[in-house]
N, C-alpha and C. Protein backbone atom coordinates (compact mmCIF):
# COMPACT_ATOMS: atom_id res chain seq x y z
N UNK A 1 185.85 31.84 -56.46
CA UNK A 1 184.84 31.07 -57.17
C UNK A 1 185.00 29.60 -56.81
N UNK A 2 183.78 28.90 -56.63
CA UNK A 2 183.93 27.52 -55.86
C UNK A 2 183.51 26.85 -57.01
N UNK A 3 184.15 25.96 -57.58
CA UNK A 3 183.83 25.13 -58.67
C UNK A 3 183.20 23.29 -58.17
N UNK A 4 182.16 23.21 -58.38
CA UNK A 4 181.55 21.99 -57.93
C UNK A 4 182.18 20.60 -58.95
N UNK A 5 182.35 19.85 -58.10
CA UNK A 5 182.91 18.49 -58.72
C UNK A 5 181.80 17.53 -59.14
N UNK A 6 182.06 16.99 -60.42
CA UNK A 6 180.71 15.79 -60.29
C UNK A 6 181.20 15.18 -61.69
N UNK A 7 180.63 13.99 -61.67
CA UNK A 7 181.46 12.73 -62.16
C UNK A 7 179.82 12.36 -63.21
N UNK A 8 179.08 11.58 -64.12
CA UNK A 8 178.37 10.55 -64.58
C UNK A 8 178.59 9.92 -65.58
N UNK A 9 178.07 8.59 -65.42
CA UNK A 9 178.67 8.18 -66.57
C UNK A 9 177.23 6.78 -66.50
N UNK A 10 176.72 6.73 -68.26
CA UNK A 10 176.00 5.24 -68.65
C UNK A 10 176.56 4.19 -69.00
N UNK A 11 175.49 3.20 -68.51
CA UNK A 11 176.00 1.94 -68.84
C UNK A 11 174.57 0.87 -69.33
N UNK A 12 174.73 0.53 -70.05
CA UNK A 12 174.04 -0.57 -70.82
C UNK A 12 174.23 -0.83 -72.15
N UNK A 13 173.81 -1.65 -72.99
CA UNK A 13 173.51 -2.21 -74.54
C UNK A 13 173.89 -0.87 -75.28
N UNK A 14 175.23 -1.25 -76.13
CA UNK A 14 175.03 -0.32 -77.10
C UNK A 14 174.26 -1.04 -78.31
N UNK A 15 173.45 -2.22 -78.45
CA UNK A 15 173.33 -2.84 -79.17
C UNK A 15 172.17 -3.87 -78.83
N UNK A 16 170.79 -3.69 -79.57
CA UNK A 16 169.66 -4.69 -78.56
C UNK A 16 169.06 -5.13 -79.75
N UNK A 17 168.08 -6.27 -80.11
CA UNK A 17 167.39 -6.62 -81.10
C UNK A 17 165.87 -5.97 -80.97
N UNK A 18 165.35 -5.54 -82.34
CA UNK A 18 164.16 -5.23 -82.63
C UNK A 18 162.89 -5.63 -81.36
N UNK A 19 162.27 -5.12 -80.65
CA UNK A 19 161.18 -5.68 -79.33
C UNK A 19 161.69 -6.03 -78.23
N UNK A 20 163.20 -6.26 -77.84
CA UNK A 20 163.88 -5.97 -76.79
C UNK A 20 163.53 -4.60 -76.02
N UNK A 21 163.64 -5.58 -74.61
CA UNK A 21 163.96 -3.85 -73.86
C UNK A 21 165.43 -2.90 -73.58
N UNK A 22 164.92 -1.92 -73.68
CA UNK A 22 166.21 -0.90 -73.53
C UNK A 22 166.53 -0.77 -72.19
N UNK A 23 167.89 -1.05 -71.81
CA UNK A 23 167.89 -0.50 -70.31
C UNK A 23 169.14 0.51 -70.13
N UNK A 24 169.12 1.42 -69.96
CA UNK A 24 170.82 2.37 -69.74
C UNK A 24 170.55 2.81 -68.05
N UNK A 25 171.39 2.90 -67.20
CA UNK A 25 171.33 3.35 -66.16
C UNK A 25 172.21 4.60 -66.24
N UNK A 26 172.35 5.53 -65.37
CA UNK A 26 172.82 6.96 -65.44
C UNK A 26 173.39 7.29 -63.69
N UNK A 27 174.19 6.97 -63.49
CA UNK A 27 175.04 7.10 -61.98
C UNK A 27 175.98 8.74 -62.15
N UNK A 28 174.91 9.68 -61.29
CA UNK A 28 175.93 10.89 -61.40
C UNK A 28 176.48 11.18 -60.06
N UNK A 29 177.33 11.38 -59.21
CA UNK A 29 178.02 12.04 -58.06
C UNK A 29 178.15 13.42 -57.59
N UNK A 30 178.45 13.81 -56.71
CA UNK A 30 178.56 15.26 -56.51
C UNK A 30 179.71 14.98 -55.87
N UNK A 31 180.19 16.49 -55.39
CA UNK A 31 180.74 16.40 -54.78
C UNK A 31 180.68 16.25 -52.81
N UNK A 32 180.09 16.77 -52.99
CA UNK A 32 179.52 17.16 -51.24
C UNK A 32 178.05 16.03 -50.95
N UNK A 33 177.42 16.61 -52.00
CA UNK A 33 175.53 15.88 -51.79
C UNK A 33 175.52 14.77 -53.78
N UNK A 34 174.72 13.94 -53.21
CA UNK A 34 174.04 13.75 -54.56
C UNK A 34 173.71 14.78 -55.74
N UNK A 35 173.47 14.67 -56.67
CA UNK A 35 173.03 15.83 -57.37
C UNK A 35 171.90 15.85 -57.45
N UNK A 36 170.84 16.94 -57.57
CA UNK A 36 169.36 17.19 -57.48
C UNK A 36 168.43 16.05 -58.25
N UNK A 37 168.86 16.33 -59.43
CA UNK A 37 168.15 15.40 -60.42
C UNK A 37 168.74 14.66 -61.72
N UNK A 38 168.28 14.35 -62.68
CA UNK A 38 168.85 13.50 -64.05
C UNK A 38 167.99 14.05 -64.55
N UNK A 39 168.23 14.15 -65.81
CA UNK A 39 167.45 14.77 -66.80
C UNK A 39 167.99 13.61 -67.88
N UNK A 40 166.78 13.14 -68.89
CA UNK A 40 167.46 11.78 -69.99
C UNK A 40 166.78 12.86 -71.65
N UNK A 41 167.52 12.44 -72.28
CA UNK A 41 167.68 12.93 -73.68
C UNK A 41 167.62 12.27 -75.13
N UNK A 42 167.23 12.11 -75.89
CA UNK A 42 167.53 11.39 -76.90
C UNK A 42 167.54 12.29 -78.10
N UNK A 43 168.62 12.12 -78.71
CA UNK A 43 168.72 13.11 -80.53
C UNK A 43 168.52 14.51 -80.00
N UNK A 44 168.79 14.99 -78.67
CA UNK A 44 168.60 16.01 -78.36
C UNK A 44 167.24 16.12 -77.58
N UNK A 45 166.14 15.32 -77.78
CA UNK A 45 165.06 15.74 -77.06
C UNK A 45 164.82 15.32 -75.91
N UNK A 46 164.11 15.77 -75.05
CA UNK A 46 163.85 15.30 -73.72
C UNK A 46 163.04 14.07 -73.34
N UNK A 47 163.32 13.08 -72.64
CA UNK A 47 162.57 11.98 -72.93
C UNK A 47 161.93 11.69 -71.28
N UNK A 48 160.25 11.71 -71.40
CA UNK A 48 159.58 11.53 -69.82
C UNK A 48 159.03 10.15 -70.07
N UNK A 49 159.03 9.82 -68.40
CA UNK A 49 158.57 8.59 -68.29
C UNK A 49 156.72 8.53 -69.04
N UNK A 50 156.35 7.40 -69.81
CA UNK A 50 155.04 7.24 -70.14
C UNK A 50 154.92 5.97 -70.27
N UNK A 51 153.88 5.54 -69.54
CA UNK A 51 153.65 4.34 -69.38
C UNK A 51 152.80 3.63 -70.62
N UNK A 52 152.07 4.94 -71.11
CA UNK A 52 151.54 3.93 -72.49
C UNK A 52 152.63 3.39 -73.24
N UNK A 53 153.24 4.02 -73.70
CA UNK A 53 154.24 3.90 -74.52
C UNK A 53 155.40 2.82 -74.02
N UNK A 54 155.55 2.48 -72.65
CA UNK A 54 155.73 1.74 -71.87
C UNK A 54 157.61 2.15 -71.66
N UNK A 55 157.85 3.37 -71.56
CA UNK A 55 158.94 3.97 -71.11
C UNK A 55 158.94 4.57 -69.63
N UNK A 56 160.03 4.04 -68.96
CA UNK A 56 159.81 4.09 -67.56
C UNK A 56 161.49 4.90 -66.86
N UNK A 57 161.10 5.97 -65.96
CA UNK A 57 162.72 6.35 -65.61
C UNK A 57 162.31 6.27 -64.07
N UNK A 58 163.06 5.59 -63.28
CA UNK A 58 163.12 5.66 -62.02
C UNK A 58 164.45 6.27 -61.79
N UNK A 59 164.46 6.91 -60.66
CA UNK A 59 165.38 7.70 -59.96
C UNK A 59 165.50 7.88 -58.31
N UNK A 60 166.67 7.12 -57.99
CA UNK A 60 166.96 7.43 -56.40
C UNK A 60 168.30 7.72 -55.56
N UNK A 61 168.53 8.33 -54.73
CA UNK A 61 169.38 9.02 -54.26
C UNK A 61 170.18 8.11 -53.15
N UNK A 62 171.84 8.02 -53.16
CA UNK A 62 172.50 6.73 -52.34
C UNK A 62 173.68 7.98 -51.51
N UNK A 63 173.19 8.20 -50.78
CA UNK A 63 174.07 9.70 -50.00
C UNK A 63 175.16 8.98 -49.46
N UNK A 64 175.42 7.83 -49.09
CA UNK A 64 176.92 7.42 -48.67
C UNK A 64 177.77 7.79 -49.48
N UNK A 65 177.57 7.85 -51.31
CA UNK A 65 178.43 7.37 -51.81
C UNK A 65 178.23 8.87 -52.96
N UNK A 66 177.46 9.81 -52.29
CA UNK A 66 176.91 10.72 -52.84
C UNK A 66 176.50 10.96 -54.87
N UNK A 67 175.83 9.71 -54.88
CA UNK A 67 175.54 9.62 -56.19
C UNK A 67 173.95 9.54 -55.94
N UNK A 68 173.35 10.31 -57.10
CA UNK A 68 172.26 9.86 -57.82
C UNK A 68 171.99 8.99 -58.90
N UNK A 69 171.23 7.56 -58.79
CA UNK A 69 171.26 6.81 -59.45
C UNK A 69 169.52 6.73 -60.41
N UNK A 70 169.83 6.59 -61.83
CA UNK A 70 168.26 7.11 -62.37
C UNK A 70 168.59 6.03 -63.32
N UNK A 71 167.73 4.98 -63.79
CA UNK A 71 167.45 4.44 -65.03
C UNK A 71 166.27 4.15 -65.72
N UNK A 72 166.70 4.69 -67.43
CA UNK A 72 165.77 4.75 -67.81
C UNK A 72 165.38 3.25 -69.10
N UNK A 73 164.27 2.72 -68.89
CA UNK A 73 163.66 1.64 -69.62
C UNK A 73 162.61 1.56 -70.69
N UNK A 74 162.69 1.13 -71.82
CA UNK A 74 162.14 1.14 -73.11
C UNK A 74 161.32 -0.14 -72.74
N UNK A 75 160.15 -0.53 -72.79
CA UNK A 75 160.13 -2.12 -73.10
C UNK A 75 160.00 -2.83 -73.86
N UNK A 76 159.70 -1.90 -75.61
CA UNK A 76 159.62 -2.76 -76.12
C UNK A 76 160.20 -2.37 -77.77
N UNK A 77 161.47 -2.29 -77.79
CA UNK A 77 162.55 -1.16 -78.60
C UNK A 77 161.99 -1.42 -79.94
N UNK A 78 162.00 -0.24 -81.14
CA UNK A 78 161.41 -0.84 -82.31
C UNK A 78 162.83 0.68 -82.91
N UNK A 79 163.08 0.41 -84.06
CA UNK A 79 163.77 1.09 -84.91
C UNK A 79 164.16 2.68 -84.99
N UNK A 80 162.64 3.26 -84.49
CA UNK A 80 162.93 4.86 -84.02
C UNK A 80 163.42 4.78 -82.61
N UNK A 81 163.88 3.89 -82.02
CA UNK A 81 164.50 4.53 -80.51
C UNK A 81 166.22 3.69 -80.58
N UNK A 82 166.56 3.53 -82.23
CA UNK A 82 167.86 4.11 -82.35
C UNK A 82 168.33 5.62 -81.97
N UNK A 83 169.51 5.64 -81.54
CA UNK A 83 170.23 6.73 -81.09
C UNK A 83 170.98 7.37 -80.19
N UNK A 84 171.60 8.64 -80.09
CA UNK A 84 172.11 9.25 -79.35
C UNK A 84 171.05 9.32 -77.61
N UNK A 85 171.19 8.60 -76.83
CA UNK A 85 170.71 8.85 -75.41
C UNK A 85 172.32 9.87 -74.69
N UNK A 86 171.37 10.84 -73.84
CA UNK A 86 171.98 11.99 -73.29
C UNK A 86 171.66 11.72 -71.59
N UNK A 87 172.50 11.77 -70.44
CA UNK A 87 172.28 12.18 -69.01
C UNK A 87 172.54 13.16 -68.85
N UNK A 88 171.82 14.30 -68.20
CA UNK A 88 172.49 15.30 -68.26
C UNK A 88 171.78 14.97 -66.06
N UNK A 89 172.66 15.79 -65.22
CA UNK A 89 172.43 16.07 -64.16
C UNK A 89 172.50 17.14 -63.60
N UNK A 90 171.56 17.87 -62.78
CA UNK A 90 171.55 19.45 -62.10
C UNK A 90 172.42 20.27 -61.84
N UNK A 91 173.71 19.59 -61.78
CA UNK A 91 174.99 20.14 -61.40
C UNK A 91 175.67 20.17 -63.30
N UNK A 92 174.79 19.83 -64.08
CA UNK A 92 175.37 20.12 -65.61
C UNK A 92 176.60 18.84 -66.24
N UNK A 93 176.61 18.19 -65.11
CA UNK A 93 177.39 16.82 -66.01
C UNK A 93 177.05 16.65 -66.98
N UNK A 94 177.48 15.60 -68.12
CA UNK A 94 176.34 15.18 -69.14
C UNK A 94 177.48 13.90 -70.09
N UNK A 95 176.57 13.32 -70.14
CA UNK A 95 177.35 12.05 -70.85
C UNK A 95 176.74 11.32 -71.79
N UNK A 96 177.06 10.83 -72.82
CA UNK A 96 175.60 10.01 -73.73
C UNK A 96 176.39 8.70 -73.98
N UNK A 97 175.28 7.93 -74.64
CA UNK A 97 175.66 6.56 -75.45
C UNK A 97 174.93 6.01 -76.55
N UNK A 98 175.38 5.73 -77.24
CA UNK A 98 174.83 5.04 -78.40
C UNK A 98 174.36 3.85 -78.69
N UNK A 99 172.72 4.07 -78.53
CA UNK A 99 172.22 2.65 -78.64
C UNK A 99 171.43 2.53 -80.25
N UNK A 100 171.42 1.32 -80.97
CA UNK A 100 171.26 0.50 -82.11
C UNK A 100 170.21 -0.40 -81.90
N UNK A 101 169.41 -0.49 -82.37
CA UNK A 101 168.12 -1.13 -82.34
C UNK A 101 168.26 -2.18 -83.92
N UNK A 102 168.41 -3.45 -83.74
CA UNK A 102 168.90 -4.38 -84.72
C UNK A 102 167.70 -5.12 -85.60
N UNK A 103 167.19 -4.40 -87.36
CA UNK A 103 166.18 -5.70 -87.40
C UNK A 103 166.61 -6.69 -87.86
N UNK A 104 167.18 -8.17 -86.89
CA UNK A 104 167.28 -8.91 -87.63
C UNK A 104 166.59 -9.66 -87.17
N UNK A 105 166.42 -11.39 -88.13
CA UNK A 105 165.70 -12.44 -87.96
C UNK A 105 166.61 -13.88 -87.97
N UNK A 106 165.69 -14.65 -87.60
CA UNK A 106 166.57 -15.63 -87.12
C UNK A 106 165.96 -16.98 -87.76
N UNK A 107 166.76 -17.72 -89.04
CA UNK A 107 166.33 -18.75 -89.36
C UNK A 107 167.56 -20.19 -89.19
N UNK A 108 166.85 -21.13 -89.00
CA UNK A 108 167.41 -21.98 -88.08
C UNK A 108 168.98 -22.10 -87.55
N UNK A 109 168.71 -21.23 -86.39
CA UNK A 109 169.49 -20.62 -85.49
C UNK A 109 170.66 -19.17 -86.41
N UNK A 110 170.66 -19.03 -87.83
CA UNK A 110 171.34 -18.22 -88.39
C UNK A 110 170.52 -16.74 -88.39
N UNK A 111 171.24 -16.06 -87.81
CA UNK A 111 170.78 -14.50 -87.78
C UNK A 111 171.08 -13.69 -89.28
N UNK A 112 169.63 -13.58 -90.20
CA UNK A 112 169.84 -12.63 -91.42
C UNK A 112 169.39 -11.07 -90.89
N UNK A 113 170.30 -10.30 -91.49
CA UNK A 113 170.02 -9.08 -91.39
C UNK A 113 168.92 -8.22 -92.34
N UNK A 114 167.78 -7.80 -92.05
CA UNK A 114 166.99 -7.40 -93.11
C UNK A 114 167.05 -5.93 -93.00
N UNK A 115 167.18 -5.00 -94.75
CA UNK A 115 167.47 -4.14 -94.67
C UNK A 115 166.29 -3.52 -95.18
């Protein structure tokens, strides 16, 4: 039995203010080739690029270094896109991170937190 090697791991903001954009990138490896694809997740659900909504995932393949590189972008974060984000990749890696969507406000220069 040949067991395939593969590595991913995110990186961005665990932590962004209210109308900020979200950015997490998702770098998975193989062992031999890139891996096929990325698949992105949130609270468990599957999350596709839509431009109304103005969520965007680009994805491209760097064969020197045999990684697939995919990130996915929010542009304009509001309170429901707190949460668990998931990478999962074709070869079944899977890694998440926890992003926080902050409402606070800002009066002269002091940040109040509104609950």
């Amino acid at each position: 039995m040949y067991v395939c090697f593969s590595a991913i791991k995110i990186t961005g903001k665990s932590y962004v203010e209210k109308g900020e954009k979200i950015v997490l990138t998702c770098n998975a490896t193989g062992e031999l080739f890139p891996p096929e694809d990325i698949d992105w997740f949130k609270d468990g659900s599957t999350i596709k690029s839509n431009h109304l909504r103005g969520i965007f995932i680009s994805k491209f393949r760097i064969p020197e270094t045999r990684t697939l590189h995919s990130q996915l972008e929010i542009d304009h974060s509001d309170m429901h896109d707190s949460g668990n984000y998931i990478c999962r990749s074709s070869t079944l890696a899977i890694t998440d991170k926890s992003v926080m969507v902050l409402n606070g406000k800002h009066v002269n220069n002091t940040k109040i937190l509104v609950s």
